[in-house]
Protein backbone atom coordinates (compact mmCIF):
# COMPACT_ATOMS: atom_id res chain seq x y z
CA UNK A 1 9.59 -7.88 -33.15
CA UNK A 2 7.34 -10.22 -32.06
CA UNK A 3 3.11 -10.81 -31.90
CA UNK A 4 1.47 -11.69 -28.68
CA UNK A 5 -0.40 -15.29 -28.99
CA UNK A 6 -2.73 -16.83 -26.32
CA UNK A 7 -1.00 -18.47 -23.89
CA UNK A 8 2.20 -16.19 -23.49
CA UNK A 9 3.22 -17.73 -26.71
CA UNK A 10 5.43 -15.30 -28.63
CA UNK A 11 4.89 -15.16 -33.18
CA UNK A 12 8.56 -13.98 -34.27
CA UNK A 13 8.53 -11.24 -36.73
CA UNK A 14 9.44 -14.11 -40.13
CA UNK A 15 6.41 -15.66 -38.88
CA UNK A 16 4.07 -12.64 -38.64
CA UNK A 17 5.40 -11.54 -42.00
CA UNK A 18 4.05 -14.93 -43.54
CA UNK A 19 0.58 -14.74 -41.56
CA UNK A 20 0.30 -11.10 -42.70
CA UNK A 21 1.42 -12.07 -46.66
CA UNK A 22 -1.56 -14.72 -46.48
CA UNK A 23 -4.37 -12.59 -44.78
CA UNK A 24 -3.57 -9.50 -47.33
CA UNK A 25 -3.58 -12.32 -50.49
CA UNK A 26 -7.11 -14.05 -48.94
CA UNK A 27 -8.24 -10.51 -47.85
CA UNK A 28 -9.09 -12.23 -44.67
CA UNK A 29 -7.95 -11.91 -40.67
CA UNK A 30 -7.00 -14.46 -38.26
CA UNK A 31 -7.53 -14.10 -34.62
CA UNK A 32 -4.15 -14.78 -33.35
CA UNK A 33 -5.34 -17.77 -31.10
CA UNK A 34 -5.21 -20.02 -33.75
CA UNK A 35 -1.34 -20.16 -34.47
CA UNK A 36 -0.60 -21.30 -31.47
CA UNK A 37 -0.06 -24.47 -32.42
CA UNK A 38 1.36 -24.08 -35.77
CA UNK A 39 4.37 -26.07 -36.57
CA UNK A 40 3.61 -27.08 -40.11
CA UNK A 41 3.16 -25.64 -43.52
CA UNK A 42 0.15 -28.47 -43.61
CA UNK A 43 -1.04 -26.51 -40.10
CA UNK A 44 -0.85 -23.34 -41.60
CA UNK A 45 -2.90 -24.45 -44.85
CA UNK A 46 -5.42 -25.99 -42.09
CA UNK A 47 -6.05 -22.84 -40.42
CA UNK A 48 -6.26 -21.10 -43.76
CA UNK A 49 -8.90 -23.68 -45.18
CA UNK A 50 -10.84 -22.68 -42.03
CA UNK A 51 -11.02 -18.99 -42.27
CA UNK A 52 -10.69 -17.89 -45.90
CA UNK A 53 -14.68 -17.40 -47.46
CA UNK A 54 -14.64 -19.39 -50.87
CA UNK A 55 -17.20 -17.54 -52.77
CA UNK A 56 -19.43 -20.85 -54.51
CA UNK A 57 -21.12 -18.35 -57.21
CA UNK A 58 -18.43 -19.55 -59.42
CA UNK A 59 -16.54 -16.88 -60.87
CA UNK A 60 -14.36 -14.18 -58.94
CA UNK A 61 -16.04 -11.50 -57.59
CA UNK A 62 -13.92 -9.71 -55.35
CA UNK A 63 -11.71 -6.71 -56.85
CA UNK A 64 -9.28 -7.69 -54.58
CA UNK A 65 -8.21 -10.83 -56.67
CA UNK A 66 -5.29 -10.64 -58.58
CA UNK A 67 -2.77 -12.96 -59.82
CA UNK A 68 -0.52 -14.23 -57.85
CA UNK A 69 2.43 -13.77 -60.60
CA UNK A 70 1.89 -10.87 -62.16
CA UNK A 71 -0.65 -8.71 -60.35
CA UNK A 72 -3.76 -8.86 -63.40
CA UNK A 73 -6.92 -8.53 -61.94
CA UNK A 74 -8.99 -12.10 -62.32
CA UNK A 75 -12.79 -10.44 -61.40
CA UNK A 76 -15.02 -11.93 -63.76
CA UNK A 77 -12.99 -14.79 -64.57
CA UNK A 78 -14.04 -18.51 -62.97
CA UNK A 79 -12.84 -19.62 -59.70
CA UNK A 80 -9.53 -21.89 -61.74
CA UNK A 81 -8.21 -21.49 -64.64
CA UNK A 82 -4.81 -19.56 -65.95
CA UNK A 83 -3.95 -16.33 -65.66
CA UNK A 84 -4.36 -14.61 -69.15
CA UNK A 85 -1.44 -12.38 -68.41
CA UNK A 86 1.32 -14.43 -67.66
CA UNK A 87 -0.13 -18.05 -67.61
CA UNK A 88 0.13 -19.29 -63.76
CA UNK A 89 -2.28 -21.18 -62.65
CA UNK A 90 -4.85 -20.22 -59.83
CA UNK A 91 -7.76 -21.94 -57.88
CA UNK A 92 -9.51 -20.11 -55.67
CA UNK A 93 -12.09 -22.89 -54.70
CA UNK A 94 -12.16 -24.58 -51.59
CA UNK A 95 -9.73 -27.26 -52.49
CA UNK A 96 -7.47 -24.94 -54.14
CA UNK A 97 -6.88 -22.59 -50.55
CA UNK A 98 -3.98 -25.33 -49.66
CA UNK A 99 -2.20 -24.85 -52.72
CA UNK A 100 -2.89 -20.91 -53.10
CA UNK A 101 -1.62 -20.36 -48.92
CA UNK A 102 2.00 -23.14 -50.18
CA UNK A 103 2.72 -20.28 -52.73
CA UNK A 104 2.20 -17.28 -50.76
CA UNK A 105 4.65 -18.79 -48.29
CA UNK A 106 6.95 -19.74 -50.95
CA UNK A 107 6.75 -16.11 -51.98
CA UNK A 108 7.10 -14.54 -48.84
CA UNK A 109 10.39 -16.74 -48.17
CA UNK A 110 12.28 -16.59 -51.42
CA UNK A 111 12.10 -20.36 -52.10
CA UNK A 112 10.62 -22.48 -54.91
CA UNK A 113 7.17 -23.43 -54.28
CA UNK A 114 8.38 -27.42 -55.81
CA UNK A 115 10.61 -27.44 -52.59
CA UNK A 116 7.79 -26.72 -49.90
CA UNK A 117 5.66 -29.87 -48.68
CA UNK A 118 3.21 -29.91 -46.34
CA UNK A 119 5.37 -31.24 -44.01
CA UNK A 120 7.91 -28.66 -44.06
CA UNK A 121 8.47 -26.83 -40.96
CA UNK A 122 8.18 -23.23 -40.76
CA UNK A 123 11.34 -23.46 -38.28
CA UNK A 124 14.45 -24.17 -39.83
CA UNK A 125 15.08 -24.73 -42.97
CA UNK A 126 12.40 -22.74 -44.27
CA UNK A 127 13.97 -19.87 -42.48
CA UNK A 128 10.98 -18.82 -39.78
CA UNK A 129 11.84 -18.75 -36.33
């Protein structure tokens, strides 16, 4: 299965997966245009930097939120901090989208987020075609 990208440029299914894993975390959708250029885990943070709303208020406010570990629901609670659950650490401030999209595609690929740089390619050895 594959997605349809400007250009006649094809997303493979692994690839869609990931985009899907990061719009449903961010609660957020990307027109498809923009991935057709994506080689990178550092691209993909780009792209996600660009599109995802950081709320500046300075505390969580969307229900959505929930830890990325364990599932605990972080309304209410600042922007960073650790999850009171289970203890992982989350930042959901501007400078903290990078790091937030590197674990979502660690996640969605089975690997350790330690072994995922941002200049990892999604190709190969990180197992998307």
């Amino acid at each position: 299965m594959c997605a349809q990208l400007s250009e006649g440029k094809m997303m493979s299914r692994d690839f869609l997966v990931v985009v899907m894993d990061i719009e449903a975390f961010f609660d957020v959708t990307f027109p498809g245009h923009v991935f057709g250029d994506v080689v990178t885990v550092g691209d993909m943070c780009t792209i996600a930097k660009r599109y995802v709303n950081v709320n500046e208020v300075g505390c969580i406010q969307e229900e959505k939120r929930a830890c990325f570990g364990c599932d605990y629901k972080l309304r209410g609670l600042s922007m960073t901090g650790d999850c009171p659950e289970c203890g992982l650490v989350f930042d959901y401030t501007q400078a903290g989208v990078e790091e937030m999209t590197i674990q979502v595609i660690a996640r969605t690929i089975g690997m350790v987020r330690e072994k995922i740089k941002r200049s990892s390619r999604l190709s190969g050895h990180l197992g998307i075609r």
